[in-house]
N, C-alpha and C. Protein backbone atom coordinates (compact mmCIF):
# COMPACT_ATOMS: atom_id res chain seq x y z
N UNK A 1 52.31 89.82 62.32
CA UNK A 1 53.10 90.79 63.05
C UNK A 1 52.94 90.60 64.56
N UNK A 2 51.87 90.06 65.05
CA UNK A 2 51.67 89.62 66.30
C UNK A 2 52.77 88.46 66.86
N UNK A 3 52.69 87.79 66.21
CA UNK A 3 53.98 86.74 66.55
C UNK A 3 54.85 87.32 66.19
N UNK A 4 55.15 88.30 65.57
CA UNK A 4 56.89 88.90 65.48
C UNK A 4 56.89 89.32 67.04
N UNK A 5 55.91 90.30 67.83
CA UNK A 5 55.83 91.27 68.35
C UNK A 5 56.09 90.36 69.58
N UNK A 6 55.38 89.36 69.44
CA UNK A 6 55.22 87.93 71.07
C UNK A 6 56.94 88.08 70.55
N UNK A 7 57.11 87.58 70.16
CA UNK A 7 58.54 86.50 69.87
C UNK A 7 59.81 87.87 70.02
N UNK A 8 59.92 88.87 69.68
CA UNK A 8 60.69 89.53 70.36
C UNK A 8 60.76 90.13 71.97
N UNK A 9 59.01 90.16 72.24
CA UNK A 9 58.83 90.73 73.76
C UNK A 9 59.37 89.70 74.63
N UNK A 10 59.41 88.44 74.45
CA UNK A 10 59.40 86.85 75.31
C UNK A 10 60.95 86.90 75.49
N UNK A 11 61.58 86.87 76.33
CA UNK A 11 63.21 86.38 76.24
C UNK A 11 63.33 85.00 76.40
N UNK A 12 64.10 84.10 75.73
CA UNK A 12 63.84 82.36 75.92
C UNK A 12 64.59 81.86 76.73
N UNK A 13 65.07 82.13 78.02
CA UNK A 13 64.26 81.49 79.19
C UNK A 13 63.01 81.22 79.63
N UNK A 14 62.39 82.52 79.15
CA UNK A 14 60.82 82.42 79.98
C UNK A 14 60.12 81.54 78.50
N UNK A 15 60.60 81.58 77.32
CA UNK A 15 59.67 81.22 76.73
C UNK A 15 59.97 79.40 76.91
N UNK A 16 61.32 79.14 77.20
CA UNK A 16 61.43 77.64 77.72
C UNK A 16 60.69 77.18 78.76
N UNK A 17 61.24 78.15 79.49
CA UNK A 17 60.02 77.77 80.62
C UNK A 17 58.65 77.25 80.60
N UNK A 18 57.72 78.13 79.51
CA UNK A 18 56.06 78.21 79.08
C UNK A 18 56.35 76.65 78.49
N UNK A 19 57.17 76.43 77.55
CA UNK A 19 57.14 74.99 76.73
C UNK A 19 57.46 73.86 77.71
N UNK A 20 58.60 74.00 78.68
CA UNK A 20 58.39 72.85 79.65
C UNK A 20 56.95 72.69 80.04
N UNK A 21 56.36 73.85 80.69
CA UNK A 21 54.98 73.69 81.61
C UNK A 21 53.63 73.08 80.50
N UNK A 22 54.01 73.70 79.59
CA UNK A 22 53.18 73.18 78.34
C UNK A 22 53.09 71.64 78.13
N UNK A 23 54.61 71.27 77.21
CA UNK A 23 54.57 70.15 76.82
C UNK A 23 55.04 68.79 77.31
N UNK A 24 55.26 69.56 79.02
CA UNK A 24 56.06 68.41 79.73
C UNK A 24 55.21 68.21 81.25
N UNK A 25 54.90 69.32 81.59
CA UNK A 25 53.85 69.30 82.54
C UNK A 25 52.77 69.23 82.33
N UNK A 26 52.44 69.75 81.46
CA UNK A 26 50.76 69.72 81.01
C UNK A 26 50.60 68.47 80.38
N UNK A 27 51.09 68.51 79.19
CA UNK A 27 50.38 67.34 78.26
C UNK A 27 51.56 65.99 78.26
N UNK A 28 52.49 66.42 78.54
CA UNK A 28 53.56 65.13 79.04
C UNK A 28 53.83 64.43 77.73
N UNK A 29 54.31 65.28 77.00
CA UNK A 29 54.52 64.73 75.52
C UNK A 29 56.09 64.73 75.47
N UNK A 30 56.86 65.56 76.47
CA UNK A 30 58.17 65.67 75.93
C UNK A 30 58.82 65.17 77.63
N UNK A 31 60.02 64.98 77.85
CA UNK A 31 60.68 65.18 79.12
C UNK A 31 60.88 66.83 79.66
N UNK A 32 60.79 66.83 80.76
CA UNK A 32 61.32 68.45 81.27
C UNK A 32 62.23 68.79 81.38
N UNK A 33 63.50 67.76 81.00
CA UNK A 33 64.96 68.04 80.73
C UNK A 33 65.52 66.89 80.75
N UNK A 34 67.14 67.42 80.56
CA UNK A 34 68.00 65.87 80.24
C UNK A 34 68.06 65.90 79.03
N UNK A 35 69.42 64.93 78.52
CA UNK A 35 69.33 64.28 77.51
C UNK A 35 70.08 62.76 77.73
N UNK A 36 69.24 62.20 77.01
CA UNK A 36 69.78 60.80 77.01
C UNK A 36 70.78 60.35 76.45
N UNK A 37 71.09 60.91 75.29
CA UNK A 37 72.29 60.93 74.76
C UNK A 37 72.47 60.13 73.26
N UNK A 38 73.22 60.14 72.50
CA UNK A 38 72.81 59.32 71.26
C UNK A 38 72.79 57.66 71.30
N UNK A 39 73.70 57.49 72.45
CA UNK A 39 73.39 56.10 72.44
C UNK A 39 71.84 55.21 72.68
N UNK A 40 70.77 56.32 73.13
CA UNK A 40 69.85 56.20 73.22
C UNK A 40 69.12 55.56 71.88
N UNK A 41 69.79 56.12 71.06
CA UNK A 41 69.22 56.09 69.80
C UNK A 41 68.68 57.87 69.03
N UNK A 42 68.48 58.09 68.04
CA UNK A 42 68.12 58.92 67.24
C UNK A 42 66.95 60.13 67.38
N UNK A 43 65.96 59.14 67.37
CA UNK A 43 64.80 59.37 67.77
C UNK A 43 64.51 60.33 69.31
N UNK A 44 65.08 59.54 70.17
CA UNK A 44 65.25 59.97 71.76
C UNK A 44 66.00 61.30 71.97
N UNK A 45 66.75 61.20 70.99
CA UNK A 45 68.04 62.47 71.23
C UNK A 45 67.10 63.21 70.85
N UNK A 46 67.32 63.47 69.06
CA UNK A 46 65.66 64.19 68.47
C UNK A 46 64.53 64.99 69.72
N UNK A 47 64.19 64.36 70.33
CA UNK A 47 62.77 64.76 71.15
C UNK A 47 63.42 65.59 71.91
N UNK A 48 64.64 65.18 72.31
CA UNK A 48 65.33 65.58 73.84
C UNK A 48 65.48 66.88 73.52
N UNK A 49 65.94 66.94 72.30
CA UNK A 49 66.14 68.68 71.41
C UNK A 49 65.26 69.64 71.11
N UNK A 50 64.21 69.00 70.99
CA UNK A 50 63.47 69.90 69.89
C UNK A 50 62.70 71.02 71.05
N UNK A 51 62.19 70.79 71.98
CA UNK A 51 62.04 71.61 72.82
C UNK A 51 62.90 72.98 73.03
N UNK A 52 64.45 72.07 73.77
CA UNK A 52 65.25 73.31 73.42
C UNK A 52 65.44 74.45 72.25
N UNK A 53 65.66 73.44 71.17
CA UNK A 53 65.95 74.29 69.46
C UNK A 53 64.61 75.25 69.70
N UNK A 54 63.78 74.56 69.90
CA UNK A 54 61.99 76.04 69.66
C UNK A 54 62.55 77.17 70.69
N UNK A 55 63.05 76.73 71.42
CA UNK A 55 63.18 78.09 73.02
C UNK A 55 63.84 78.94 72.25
N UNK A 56 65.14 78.61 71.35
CA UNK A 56 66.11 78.96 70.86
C UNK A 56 65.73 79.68 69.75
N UNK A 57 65.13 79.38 68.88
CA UNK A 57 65.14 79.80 67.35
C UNK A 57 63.74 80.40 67.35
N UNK A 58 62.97 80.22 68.28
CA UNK A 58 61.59 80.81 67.59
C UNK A 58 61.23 82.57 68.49
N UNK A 59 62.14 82.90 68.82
CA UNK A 59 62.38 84.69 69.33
C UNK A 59 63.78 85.35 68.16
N UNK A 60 64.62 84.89 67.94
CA UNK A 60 65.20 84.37 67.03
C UNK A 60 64.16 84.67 65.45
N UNK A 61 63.65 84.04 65.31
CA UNK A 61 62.78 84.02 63.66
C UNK A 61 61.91 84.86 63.75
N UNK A 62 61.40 85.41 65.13
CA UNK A 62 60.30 86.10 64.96
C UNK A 62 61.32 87.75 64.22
N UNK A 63 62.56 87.94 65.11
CA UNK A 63 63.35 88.76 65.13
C UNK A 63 63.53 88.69 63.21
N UNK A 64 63.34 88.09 62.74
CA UNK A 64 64.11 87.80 61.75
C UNK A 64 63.01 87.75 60.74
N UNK A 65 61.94 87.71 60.93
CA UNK A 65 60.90 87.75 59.88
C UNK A 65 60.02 89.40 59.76
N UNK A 66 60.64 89.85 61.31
CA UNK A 66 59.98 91.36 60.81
C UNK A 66 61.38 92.40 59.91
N UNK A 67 62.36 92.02 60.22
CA UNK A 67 63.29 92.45 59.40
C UNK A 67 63.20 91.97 57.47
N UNK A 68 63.07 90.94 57.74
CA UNK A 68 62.90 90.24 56.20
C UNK A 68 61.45 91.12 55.32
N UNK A 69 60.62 91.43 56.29
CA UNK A 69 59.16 91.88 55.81
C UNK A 69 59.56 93.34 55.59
N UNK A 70 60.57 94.18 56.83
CA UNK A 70 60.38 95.42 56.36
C UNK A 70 61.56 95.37 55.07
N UNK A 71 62.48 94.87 54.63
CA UNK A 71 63.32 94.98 54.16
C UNK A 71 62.90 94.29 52.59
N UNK A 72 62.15 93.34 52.71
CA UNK A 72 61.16 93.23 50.96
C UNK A 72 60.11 94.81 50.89
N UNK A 73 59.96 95.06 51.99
CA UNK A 73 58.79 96.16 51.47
C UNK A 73 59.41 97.50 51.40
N UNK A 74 60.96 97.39 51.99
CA UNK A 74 61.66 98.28 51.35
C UNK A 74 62.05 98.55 49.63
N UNK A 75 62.35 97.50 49.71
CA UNK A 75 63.13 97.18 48.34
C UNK A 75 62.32 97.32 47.52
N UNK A 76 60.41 96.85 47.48
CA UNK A 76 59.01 97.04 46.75
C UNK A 76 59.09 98.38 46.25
N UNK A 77 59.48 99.50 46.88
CA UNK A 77 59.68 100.76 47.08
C UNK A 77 60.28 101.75 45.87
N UNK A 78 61.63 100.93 45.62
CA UNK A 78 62.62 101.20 45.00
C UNK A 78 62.10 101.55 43.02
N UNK A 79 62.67 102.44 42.95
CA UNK A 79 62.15 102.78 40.85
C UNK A 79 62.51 101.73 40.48
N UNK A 80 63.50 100.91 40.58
CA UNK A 80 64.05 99.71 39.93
C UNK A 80 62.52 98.59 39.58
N UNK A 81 62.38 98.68 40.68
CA UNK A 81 61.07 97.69 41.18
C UNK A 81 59.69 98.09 40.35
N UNK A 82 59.86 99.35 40.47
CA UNK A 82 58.62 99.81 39.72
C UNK A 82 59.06 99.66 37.91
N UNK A 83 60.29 99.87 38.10
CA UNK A 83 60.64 100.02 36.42
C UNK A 83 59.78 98.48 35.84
N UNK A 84 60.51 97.69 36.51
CA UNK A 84 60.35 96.19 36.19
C UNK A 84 58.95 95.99 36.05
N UNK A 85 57.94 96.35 37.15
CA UNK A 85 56.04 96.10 36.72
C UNK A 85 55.64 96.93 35.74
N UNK A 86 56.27 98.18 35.39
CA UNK A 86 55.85 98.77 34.39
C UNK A 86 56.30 98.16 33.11
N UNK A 87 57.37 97.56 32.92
CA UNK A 87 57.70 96.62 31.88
C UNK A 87 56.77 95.18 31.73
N UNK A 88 56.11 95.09 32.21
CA UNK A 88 55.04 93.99 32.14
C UNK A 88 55.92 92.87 32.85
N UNK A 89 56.48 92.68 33.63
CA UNK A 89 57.39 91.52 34.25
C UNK A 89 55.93 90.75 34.54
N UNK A 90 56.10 89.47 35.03
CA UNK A 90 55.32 88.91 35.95
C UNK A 90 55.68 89.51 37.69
N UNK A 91 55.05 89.35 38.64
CA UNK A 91 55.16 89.56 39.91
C UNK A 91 56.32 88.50 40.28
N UNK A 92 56.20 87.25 40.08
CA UNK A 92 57.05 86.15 41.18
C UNK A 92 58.67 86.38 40.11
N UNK A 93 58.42 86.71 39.13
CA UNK A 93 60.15 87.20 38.47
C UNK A 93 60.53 88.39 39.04
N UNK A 94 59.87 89.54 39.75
CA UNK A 94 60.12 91.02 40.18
C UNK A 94 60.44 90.56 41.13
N UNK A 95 59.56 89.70 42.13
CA UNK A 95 60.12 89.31 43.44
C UNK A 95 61.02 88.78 43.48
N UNK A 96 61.40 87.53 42.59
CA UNK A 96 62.39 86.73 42.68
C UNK A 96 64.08 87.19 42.10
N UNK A 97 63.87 88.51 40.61
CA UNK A 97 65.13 88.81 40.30
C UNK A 97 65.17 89.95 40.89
N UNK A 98 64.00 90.68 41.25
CA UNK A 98 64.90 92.75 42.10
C UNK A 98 64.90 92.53 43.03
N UNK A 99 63.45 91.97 44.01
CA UNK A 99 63.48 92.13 44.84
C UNK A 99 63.85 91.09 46.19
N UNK A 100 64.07 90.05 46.13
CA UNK A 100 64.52 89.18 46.96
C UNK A 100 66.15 89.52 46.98
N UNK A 101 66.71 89.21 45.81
CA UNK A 101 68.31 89.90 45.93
C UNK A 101 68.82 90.81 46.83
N UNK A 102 67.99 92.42 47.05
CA UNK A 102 68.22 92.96 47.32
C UNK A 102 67.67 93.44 48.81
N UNK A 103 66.38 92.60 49.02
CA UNK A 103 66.45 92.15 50.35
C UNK A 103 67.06 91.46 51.36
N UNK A 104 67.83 90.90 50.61
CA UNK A 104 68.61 89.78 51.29
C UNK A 104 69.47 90.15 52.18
N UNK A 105 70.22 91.40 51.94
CA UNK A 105 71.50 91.85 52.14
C UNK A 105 71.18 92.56 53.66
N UNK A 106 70.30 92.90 53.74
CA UNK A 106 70.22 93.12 55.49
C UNK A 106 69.32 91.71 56.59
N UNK A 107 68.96 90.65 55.57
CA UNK A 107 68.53 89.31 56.36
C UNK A 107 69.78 88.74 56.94
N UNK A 108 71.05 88.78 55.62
CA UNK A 108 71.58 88.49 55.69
C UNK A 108 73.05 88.59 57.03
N UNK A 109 72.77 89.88 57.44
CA UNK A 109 73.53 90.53 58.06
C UNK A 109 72.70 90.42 59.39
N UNK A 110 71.73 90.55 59.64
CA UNK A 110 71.40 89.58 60.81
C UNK A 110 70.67 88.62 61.26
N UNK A 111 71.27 88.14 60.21
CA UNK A 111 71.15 86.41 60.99
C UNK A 111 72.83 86.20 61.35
N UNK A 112 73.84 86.94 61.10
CA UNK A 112 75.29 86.82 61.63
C UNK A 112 75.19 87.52 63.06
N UNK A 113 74.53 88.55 63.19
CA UNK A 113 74.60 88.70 64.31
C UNK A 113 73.60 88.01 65.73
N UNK A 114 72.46 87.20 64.40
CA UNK A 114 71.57 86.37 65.75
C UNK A 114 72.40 85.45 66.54
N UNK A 115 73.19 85.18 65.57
CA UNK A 115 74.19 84.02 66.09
C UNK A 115 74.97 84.07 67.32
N UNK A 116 75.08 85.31 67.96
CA UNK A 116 75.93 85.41 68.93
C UNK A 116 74.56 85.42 70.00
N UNK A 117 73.32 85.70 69.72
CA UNK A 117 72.02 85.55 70.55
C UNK A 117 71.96 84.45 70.83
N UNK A 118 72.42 83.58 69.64
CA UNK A 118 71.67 82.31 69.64
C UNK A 118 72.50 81.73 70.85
N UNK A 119 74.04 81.90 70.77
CA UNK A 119 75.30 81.00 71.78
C UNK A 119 74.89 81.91 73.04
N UNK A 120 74.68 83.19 73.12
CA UNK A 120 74.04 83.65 74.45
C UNK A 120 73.06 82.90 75.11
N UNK A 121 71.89 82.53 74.53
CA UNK A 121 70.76 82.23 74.45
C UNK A 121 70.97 80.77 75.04
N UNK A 122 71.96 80.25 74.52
CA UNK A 122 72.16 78.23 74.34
C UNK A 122 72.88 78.43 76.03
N UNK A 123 73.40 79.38 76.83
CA UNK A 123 73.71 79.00 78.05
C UNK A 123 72.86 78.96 79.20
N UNK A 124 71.91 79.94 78.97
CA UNK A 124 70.80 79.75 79.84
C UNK A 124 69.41 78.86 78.83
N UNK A 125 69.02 78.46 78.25
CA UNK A 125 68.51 77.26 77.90
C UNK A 125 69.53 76.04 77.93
N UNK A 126 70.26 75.64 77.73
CA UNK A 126 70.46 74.73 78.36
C UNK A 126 70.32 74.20 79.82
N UNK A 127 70.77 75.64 80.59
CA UNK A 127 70.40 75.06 82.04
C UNK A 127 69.15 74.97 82.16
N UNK A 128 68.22 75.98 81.80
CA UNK A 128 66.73 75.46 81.88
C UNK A 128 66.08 74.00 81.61
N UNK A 129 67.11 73.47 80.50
CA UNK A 129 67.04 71.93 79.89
C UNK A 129 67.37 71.15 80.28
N UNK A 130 68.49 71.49 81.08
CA UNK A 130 69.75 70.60 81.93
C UNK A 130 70.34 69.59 80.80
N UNK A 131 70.62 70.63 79.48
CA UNK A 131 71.07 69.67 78.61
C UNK A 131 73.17 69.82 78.79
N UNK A 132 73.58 68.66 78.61
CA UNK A 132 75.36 69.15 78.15
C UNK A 132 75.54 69.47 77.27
N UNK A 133 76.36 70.61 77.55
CA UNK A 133 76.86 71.20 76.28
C UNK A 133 78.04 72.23 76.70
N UNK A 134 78.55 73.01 75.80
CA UNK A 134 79.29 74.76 76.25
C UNK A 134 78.56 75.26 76.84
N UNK A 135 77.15 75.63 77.01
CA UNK A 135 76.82 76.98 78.02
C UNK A 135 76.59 76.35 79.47
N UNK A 136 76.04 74.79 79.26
CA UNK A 136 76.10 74.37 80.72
C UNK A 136 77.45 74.00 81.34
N UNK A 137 78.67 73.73 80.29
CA UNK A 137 79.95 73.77 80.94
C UNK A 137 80.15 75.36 81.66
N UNK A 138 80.32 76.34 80.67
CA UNK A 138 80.94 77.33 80.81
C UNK A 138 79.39 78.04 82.53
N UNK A 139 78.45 77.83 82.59
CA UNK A 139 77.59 78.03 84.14
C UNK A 139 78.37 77.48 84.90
N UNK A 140 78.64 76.01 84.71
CA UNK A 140 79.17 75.18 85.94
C UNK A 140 80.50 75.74 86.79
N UNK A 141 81.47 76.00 85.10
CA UNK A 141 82.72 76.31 85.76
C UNK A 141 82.35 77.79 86.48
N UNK A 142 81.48 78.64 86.29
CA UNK A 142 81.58 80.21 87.07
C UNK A 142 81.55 79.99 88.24
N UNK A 143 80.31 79.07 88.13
CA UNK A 143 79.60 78.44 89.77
C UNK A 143 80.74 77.98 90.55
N UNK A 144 81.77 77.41 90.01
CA UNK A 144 82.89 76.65 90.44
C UNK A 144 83.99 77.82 90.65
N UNK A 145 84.50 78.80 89.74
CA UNK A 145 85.30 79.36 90.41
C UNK A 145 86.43 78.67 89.17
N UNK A 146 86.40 77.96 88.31
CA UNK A 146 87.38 77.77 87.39
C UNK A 146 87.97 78.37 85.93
N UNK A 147 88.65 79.38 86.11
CA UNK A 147 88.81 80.57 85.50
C UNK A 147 89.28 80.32 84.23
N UNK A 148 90.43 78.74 84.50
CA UNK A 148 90.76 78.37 82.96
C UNK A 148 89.35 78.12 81.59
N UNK A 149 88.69 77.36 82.54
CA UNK A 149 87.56 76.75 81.48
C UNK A 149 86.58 78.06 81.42
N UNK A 150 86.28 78.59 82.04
CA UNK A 150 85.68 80.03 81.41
C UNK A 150 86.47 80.56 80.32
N UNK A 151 87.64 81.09 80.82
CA UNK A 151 88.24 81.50 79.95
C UNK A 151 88.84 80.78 78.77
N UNK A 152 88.62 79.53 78.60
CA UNK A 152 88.81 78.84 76.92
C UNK A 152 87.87 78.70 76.73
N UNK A 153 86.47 78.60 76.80
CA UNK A 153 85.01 78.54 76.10
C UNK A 153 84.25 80.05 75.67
N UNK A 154 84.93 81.14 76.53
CA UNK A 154 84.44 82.05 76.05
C UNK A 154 85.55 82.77 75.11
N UNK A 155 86.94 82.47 74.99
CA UNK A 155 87.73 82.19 73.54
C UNK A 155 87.05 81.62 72.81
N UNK A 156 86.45 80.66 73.17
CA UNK A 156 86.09 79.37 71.84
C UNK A 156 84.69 80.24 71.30
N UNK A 157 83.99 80.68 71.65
CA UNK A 157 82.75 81.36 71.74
C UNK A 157 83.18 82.56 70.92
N UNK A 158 83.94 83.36 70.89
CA UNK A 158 84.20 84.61 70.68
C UNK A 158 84.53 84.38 69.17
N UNK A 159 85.66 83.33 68.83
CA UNK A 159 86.03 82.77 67.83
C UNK A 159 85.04 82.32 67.01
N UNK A 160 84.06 81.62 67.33
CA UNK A 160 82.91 81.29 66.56
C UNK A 160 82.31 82.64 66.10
N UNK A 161 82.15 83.40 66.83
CA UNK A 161 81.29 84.41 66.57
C UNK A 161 81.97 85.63 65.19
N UNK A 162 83.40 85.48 65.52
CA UNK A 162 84.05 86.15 64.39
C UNK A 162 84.00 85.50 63.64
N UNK A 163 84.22 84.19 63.40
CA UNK A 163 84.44 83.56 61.74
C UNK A 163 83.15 83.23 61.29
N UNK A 164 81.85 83.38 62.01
CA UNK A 164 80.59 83.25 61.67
C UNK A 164 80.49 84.53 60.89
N UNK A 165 80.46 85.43 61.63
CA UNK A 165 80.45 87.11 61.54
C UNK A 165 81.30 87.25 59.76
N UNK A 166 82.37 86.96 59.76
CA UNK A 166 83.39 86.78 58.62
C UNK A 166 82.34 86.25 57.65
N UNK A 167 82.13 85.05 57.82
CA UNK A 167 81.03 84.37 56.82
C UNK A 167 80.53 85.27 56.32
N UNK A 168 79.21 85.67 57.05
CA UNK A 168 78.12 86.47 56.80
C UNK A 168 78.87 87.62 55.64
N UNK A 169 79.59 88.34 56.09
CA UNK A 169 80.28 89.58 55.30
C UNK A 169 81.01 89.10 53.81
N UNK A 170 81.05 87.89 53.62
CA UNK A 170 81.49 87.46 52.30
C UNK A 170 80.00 86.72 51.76
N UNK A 171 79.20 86.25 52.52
CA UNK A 171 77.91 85.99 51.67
C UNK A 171 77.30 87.41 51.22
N UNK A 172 77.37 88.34 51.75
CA UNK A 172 77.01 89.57 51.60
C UNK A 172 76.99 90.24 50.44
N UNK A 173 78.84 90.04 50.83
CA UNK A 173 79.75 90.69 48.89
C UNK A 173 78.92 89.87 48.30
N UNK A 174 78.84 88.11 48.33
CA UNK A 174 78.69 87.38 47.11
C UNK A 174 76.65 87.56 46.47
N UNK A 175 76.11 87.93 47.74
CA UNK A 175 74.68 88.34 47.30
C UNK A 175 74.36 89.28 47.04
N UNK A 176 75.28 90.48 47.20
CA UNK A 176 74.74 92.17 46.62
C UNK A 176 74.61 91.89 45.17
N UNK A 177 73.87 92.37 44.51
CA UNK A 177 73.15 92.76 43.31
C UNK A 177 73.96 93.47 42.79
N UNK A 178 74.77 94.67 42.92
CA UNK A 178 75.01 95.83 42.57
C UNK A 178 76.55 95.19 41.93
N UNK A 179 76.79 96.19 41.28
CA UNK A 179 77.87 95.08 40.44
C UNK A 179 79.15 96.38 41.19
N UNK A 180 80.07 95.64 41.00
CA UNK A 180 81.21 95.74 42.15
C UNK A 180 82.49 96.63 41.12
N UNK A 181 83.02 97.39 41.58
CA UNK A 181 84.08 98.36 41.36
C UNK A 181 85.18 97.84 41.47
N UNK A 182 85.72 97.79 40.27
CA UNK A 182 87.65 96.94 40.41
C UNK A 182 88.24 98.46 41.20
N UNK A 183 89.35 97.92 41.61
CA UNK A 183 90.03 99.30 42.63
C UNK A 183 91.42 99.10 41.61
């Protein structure tokens, strides 16, 4: 719960930041930005990333593992749950047929909305990275004053975020447990 608690308090800029000074200043294991690009080869790109992806995903998962924890120990809760141990189930079949199912359904629902954290998140880490991409286009053009390319990346952005969003709400229907009402 301590690393949930780090990983939501940290916003990832600053936590990019700590990993440049870490693994690029300190121990000089990674570059402090850039990417080389794929023609580099595989490997190179790989490294060039993985820094970023941690800035990105690991405030992100922390967010996402105290939800997953309260939301199994919700569901633990439930008579259903109890019906099932009082029936002599094993534990990893209770977990695996009541209670994971029915946890799911609020993991599920945000991790659709991390997603718009995450493309928030990818414009200021990237500049921290000085990697190319959409969020370092869409900085450049503000900086610049070019209203078209703002305004088609944060269309393009918005769009992602609904048909991601869309996703999520049909994995939802298709993972609820509860059996569904013809109309």
């Amino acid at each position: 719960m301590a690393f949930g608690q780090m990983g939501i308090a940290v916003p990832g800029f600053w936590f990019a930041i700590l990993l440049i000074l870490l693994f690029s200043v300190r121990l000089g294991w990674f570059s402090a930005g850039g990417f080389p690009g794929w023609e580099a080869g595989a490997g190179p790109a790989l490294k060039a990333l993985l820094l970023p992806a941690v800035a990105l995903a690991l405030p992100e998962a922390a967010i996402l593992a105290r939800i997953t924890r309260t939301a199994a120990l919700d569901t633990l809760r439930e008579e259903y749950v109890r019906t099932a141990v009082a029936k002599g189930l094993p534990r990893r079949v209770v977990l695996r047929r009541h209670v994971l199912p029915n946890a799911l359904i609020p993991v599920a629902t945000i991790l659709g909305l991390q997603f718009s954290f995450l493309v928030a998140g990818a414009v200021v880490v990237e500049n921290v990275f000085t990697l190319p991409g959409l969020g370092r286009l869409l900085y450049q053009a503000i900086g610049q004053h070019d209203l078209i390319v703002v305004q088609s990346v944060v269309v393009l952005l918005a769009v992602t975020v609904v048909a991601v969003n869309a996703l999520v709400d049909i994995a939802c229907a298709a993972i609820d447990p509860r059996p569904r009402v013809m109309a």
